[in-house]
C-alpha atoms as a PDB file:
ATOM      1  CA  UNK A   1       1.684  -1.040   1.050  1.00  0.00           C
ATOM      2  CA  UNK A   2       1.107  -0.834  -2.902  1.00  0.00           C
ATOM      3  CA  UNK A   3       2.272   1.395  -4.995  1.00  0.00           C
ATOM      4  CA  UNK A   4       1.450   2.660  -8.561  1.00  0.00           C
ATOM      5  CA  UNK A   5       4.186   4.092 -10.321  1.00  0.00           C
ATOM      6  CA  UNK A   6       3.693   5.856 -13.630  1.00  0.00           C
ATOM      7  CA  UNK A   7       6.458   6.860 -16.012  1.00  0.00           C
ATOM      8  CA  UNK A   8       6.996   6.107 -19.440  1.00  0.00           C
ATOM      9  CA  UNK A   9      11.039   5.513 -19.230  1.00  0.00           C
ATOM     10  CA  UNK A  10      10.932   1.876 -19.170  1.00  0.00           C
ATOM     11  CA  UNK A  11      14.553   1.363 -17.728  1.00  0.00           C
ATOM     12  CA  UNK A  12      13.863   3.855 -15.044  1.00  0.00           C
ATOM     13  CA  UNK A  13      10.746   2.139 -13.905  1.00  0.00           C
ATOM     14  CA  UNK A  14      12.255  -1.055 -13.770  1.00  0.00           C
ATOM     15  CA  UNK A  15      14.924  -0.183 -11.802  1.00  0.00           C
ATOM     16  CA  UNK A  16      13.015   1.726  -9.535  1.00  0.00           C
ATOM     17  CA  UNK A  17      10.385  -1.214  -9.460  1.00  0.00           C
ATOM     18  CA  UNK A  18      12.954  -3.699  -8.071  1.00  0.00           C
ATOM     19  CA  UNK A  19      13.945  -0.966  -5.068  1.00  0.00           C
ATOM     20  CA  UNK A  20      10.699  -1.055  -4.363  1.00  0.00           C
ATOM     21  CA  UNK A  21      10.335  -4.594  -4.243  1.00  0.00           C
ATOM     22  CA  UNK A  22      13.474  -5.239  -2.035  1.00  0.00           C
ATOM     23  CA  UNK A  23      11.791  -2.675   0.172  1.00  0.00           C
ATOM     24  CA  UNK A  24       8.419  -4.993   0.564  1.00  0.00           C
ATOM     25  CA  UNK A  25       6.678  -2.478  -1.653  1.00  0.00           C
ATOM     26  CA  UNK A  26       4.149  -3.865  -4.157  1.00  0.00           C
ATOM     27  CA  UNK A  27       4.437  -2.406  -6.986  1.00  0.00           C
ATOM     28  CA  UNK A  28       2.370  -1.394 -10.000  1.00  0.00           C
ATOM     29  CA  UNK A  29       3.790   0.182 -13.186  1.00  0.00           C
ATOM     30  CA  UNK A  30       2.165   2.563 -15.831  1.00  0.00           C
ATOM     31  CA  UNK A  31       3.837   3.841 -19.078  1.00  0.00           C
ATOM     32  CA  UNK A  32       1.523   6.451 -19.487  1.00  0.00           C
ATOM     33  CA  UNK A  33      -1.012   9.154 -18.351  1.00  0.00           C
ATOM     34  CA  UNK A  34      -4.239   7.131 -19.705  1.00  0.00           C
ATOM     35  CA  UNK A  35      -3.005   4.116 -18.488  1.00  0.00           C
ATOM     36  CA  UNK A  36      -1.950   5.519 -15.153  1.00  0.00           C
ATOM     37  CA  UNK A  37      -5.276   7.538 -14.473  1.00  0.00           C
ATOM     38  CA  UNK A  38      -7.330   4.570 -15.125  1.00  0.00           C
ATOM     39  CA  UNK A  39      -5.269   2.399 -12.510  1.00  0.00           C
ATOM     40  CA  UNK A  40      -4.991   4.973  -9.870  1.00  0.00           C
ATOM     41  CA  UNK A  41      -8.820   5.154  -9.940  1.00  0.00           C
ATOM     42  CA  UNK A  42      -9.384   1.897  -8.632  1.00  0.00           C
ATOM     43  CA  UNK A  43      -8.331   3.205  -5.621  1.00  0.00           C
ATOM     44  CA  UNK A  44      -6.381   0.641  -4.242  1.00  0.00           C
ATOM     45  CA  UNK A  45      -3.566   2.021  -4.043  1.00  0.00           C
ATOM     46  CA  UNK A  46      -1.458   3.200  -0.751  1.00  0.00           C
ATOM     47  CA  UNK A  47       0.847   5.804  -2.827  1.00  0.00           C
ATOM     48  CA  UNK A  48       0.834   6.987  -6.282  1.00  0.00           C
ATOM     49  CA  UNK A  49       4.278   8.161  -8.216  1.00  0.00           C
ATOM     50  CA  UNK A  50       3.375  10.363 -10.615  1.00  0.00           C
ATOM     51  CA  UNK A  51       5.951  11.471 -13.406  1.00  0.00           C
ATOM     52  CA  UNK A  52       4.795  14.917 -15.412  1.00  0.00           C
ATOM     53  CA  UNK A  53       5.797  14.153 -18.385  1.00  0.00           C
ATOM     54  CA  UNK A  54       3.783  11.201 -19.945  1.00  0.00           C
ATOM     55  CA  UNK A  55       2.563  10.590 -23.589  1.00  0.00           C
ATOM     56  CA  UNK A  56      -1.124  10.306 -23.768  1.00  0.00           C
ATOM     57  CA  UNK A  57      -2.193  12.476 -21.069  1.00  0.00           C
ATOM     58  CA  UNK A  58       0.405  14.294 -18.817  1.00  0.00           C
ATOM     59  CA  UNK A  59       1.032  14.083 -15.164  1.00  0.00           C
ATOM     60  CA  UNK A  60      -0.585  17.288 -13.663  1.00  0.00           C
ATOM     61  CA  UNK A  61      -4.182  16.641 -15.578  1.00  0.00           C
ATOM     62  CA  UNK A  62      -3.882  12.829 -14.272  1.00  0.00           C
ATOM     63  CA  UNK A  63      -3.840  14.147 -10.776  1.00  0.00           C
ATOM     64  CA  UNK A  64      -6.251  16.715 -11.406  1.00  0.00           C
ATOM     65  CA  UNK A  65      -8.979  13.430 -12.530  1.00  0.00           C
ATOM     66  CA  UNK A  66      -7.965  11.535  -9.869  1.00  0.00           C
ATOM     67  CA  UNK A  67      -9.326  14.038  -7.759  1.00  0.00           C
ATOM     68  CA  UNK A  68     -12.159  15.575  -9.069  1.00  0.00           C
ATOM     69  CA  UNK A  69     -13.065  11.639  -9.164  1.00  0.00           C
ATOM     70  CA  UNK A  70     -12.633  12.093  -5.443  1.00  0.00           C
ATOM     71  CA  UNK A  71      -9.769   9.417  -5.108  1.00  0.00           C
ATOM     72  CA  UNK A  72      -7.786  11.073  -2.214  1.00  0.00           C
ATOM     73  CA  UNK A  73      -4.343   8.572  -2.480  1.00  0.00           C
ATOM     74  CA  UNK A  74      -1.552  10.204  -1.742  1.00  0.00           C
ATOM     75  CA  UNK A  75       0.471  11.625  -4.637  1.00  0.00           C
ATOM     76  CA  UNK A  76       4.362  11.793  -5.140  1.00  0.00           C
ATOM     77  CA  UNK A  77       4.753  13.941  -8.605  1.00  0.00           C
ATOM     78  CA  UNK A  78       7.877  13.763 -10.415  1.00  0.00           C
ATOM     79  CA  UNK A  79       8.921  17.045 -11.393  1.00  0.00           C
ATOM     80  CA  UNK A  80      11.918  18.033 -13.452  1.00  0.00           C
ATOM     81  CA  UNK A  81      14.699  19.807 -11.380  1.00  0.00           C
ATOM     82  CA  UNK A  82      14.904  23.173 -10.597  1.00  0.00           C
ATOM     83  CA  UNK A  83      11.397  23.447 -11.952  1.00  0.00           C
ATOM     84  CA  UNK A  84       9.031  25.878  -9.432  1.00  0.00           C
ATOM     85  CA  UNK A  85       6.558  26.298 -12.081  1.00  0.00           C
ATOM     86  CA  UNK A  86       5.849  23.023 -12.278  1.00  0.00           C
ATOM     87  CA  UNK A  87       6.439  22.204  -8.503  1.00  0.00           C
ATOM     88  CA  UNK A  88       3.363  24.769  -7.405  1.00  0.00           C
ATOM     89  CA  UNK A  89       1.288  23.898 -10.227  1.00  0.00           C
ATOM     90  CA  UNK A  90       1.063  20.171  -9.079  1.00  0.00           C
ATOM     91  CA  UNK A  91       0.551  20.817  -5.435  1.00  0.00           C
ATOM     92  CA  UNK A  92      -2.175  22.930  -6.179  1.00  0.00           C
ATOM     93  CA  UNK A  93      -3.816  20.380  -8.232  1.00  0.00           C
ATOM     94  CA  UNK A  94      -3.625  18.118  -4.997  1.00  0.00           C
ATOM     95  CA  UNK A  95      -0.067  16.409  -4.600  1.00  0.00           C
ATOM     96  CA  UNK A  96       0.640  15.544  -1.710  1.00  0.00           C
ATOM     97  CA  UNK A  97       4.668  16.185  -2.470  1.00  0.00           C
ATOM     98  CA  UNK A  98       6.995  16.308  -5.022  1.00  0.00           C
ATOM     99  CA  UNK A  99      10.505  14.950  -5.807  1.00  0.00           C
ATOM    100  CA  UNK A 100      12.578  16.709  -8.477  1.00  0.00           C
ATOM    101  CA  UNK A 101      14.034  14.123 -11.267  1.00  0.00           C
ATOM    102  CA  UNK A 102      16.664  12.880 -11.657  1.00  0.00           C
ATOM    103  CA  UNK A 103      16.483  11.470  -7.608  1.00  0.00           C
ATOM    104  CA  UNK A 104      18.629   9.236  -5.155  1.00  0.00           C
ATOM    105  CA  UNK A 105      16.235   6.129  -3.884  1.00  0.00           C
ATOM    106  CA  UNK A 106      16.974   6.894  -0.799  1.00  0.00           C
ATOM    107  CA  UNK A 107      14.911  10.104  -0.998  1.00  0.00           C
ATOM    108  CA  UNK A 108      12.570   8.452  -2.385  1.00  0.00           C
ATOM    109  CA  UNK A 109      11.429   5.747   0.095  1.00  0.00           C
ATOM    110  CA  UNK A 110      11.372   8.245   2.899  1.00  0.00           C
ATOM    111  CA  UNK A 111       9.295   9.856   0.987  1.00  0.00           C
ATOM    112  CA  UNK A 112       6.851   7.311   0.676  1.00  0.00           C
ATOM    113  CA  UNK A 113       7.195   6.289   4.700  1.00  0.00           C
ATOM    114  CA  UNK A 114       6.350   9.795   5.208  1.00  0.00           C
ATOM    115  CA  UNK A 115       3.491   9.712   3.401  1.00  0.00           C
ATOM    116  CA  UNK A 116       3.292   6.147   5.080  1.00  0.00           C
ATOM    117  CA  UNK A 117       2.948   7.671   8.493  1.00  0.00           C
ATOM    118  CA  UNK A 118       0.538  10.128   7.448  1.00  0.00           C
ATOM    119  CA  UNK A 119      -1.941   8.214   6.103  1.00  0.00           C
ATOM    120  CA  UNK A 120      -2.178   5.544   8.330  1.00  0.00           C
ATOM    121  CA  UNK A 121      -1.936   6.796  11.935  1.00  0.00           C
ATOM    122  CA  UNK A 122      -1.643   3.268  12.990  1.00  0.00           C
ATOM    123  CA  UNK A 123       1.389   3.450  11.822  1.00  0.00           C
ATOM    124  CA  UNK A 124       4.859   4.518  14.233  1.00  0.00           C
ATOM    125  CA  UNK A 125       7.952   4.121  13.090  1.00  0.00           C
ATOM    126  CA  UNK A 126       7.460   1.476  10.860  1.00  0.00           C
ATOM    127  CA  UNK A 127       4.822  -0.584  13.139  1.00  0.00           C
ATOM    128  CA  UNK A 128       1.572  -1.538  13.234  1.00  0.00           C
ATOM    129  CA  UNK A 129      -0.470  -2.490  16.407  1.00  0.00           C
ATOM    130  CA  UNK A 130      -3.264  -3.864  17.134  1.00  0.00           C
ATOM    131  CA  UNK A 131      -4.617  -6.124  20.055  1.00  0.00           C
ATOM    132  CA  UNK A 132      -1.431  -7.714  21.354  1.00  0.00           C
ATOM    133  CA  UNK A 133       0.180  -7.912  18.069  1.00  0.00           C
ATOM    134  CA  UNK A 134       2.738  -6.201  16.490  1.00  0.00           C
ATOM    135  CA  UNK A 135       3.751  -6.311  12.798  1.00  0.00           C
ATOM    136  CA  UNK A 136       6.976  -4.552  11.581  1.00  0.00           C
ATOM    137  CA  UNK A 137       6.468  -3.939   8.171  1.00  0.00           C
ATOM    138  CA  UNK A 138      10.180  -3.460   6.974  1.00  0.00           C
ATOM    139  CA  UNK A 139      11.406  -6.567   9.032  1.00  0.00           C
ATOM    140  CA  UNK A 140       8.297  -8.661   7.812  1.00  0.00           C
ATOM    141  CA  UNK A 141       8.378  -9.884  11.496  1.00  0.00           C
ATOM    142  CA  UNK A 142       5.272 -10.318  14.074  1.00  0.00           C
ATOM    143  CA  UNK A 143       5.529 -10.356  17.488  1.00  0.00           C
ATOM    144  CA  UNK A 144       3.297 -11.073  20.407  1.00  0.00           C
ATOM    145  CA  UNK A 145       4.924 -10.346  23.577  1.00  0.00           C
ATOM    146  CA  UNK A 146       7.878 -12.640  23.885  1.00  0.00           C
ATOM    147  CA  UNK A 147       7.274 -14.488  20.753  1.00  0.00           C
ATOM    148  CA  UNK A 148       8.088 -13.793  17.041  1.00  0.00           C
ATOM    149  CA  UNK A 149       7.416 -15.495  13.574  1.00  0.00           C
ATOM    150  CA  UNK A 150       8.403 -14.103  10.431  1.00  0.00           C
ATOM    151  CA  UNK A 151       5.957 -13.776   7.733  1.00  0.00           C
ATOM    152  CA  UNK A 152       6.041 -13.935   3.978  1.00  0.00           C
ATOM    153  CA  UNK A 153       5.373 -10.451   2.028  1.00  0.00           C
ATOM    154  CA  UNK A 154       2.098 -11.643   1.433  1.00  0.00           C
ATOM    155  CA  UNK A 155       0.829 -12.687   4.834  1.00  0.00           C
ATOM    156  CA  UNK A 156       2.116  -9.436   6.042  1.00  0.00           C
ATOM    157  CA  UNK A 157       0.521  -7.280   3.350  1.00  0.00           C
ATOM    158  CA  UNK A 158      -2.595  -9.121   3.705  1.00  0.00           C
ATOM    159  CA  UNK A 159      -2.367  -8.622   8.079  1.00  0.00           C
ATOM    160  CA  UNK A 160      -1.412  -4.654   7.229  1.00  0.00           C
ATOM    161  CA  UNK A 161      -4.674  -4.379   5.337  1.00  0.00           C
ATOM    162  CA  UNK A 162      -6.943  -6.223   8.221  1.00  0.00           C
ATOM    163  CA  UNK A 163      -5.023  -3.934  10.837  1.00  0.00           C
ATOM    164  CA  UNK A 164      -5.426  -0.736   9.277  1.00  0.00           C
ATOM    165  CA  UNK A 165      -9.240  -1.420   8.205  1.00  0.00           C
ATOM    166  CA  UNK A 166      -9.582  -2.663  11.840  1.00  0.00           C
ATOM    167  CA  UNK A 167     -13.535  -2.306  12.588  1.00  0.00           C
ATOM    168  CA  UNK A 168     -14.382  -3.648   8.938  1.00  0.00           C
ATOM    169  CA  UNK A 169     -15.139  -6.049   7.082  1.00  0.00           C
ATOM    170  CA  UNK A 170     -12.328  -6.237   4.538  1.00  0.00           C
ATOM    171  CA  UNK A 171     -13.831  -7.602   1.132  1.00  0.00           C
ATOM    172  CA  UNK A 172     -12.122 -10.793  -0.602  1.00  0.00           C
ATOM    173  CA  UNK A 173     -11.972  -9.248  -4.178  1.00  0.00           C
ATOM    174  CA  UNK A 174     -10.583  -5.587  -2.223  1.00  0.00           C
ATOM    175  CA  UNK A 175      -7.941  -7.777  -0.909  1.00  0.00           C
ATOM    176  CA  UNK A 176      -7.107  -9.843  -3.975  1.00  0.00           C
ATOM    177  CA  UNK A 177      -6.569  -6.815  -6.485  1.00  0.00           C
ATOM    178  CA  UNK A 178      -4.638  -4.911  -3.629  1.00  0.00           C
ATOM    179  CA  UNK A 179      -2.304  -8.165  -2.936  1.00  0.00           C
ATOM    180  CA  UNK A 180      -2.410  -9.302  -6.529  1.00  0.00           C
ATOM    181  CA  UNK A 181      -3.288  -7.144  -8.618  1.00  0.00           C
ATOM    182  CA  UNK A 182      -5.085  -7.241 -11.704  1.00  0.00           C
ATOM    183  CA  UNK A 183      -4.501 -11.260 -12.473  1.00  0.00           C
ATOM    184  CA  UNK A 184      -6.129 -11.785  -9.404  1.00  0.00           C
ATOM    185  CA  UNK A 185      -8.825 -13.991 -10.979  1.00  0.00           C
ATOM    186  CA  UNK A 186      -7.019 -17.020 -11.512  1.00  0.00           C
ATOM    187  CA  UNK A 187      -5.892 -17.136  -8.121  1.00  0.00           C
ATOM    188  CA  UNK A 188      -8.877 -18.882  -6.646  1.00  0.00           C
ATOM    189  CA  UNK A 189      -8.294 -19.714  -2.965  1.00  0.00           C
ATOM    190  CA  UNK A 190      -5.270 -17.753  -2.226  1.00  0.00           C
ATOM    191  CA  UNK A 191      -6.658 -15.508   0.234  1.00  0.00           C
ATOM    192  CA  UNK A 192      -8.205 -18.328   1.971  1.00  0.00           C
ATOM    193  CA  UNK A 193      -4.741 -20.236   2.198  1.00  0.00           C
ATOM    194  CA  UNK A 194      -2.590 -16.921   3.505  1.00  0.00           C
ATOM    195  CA  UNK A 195      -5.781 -16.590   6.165  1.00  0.00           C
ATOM    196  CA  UNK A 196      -4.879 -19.824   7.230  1.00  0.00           C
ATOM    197  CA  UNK A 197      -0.978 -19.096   8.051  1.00  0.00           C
ATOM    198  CA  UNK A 198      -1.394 -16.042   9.784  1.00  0.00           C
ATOM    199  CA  UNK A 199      -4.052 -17.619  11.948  1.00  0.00           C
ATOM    200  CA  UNK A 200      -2.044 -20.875  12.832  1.00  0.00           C
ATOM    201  CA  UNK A 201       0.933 -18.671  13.534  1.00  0.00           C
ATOM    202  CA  UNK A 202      -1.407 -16.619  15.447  1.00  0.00           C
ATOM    203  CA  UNK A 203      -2.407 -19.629  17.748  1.00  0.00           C
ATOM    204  CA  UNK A 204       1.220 -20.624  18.252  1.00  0.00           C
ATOM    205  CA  UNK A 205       1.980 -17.199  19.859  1.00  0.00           C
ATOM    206  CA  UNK A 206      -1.181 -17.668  22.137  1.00  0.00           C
ATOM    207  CA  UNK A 207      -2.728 -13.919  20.935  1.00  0.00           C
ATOM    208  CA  UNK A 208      -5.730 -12.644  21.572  1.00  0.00           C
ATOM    209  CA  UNK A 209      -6.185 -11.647  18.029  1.00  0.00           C
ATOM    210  CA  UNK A 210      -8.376 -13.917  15.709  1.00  0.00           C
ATOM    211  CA  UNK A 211      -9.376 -13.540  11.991  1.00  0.00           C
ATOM    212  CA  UNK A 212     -12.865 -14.014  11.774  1.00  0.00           C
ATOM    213  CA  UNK A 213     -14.062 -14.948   8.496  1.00  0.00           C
ATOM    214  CA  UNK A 214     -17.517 -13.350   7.100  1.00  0.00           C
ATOM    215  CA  UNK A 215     -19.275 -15.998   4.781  1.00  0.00           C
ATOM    216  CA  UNK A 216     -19.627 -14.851   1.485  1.00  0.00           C
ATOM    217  CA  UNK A 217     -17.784 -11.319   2.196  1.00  0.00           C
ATOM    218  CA  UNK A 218     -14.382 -11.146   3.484  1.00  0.00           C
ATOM    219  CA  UNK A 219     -12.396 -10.983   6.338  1.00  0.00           C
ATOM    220  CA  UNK A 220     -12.068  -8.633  10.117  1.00  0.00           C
ATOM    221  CA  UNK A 221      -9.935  -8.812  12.996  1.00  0.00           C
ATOM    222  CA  UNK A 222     -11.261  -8.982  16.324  1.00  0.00           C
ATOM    223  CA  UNK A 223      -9.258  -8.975  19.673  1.00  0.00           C
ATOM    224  CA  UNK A 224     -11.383 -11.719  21.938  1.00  0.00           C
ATOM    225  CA  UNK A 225      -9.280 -10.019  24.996  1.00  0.00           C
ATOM    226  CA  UNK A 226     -11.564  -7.093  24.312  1.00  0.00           C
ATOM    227  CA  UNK A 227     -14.637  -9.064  23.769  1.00  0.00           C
ATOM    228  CA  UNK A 228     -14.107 -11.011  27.257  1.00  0.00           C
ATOM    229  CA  UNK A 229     -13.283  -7.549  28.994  1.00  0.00           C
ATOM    230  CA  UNK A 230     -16.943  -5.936  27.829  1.00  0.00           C
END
């Protein structure tokens, strides 16, 4: 899951960048409004943290943007405590919840597995299935019946995306600036090279699940148990 993160105390979005991290978060950070409205409208992002008080453009008018651009990502404003005013004003500019500053991280991450859960229905408590697979996204771990690998962050962010677009055709640049973010360009083959470990560990378990690769557009998953069954 990626996050963007906007807030313009630096200290405070470090800090809250490396809980985030240890959590298998990615992470994205913006300093302020402008910056952070013309991130979140790439839309590739799972969750957005939005403070309300940002130089350049505040919080509330960078969620109202984001969706009149129609970019539905869930939103997490940061609101200052004891502050109602500013509490109903953001949800009814379309946050999806809000978390009073200053906050314990704890709140905060189940927060965002809340939000988890309820935009990805795939999702129950904390696991993702598809085929005979299952992925644990706070262990990193991936199990097919009786057997278990762990995976690196990036092999299981990259296997979260196929699973939850299950049915598509996930596109190589989608998954590059989703994965990598905005340096993504001088990564060349990485996607190609992370394909390649989850499918090898994917043989060694003996699942039924295969990445099949789309020449010249990206990647699906396809359960061959299925295919055989039709």
């Amino acid at each position: 899951m990626r996050i963007l993160y906007v807030e313009d105390k630096k200290a405070l979005a470090k800090a809250v960048e490396q809980i985030l991290n240890k959590n298998n978060y990615g992470v994205d950070i913006s300093y302020d409004g402008e910056d952070g409205l013309y991130q979140a409208l790439t839309g590739i992002y799972d969750i957005v943290v939005l403070d309300i008080m940002l130089p350049k453009m505040d919080g509330i008018s960078v969620l109202q943007e984001m969706r009149k651009a129609g970019i539905t990502t869930p939103v997490i404003l940061l609101t200052a405590k004891g502050d109602p005013e500013d509490k109903v004003k953001g949800l009814d500019s379309g946050a999806d919840d809000y978390l009073a500053k200053p906050f314990h991280a704890e709140e905060l991450l189940a927060r965002l597995r809340a939000l988890g859960r309820r935009k990805g229905q795939l999702i129950h408590d904390g696991i993702l299935r598809f085929g005979d697979l299952e992925l644990n996204l706070s262990l990193l771990e991936l199990t097919c019946r009786d057997n278990r690998y762990n995976l690196t962050l990036k092999e299981s962010q990259l296997l979260e995306m196929l699973i939850t677009n299950r049915g598509t055709i996930v596109n190589i640049n989608s998954i590059l600036e989703k994965l990598w973010g905005y340096d993504y360009e001088a990564l060349g083959n990485h996607v190609r090279v992370h394909v390649s470990f989850l499918r090898k560990k994917m043989i060694l378990m003996n699942s039924s699940v295969q990445i099949k690769a789309v020449r010249g557009v990206g990647y699906t998953l396809i359960d061959t148990k299925e295919v055989r069954d039709v």
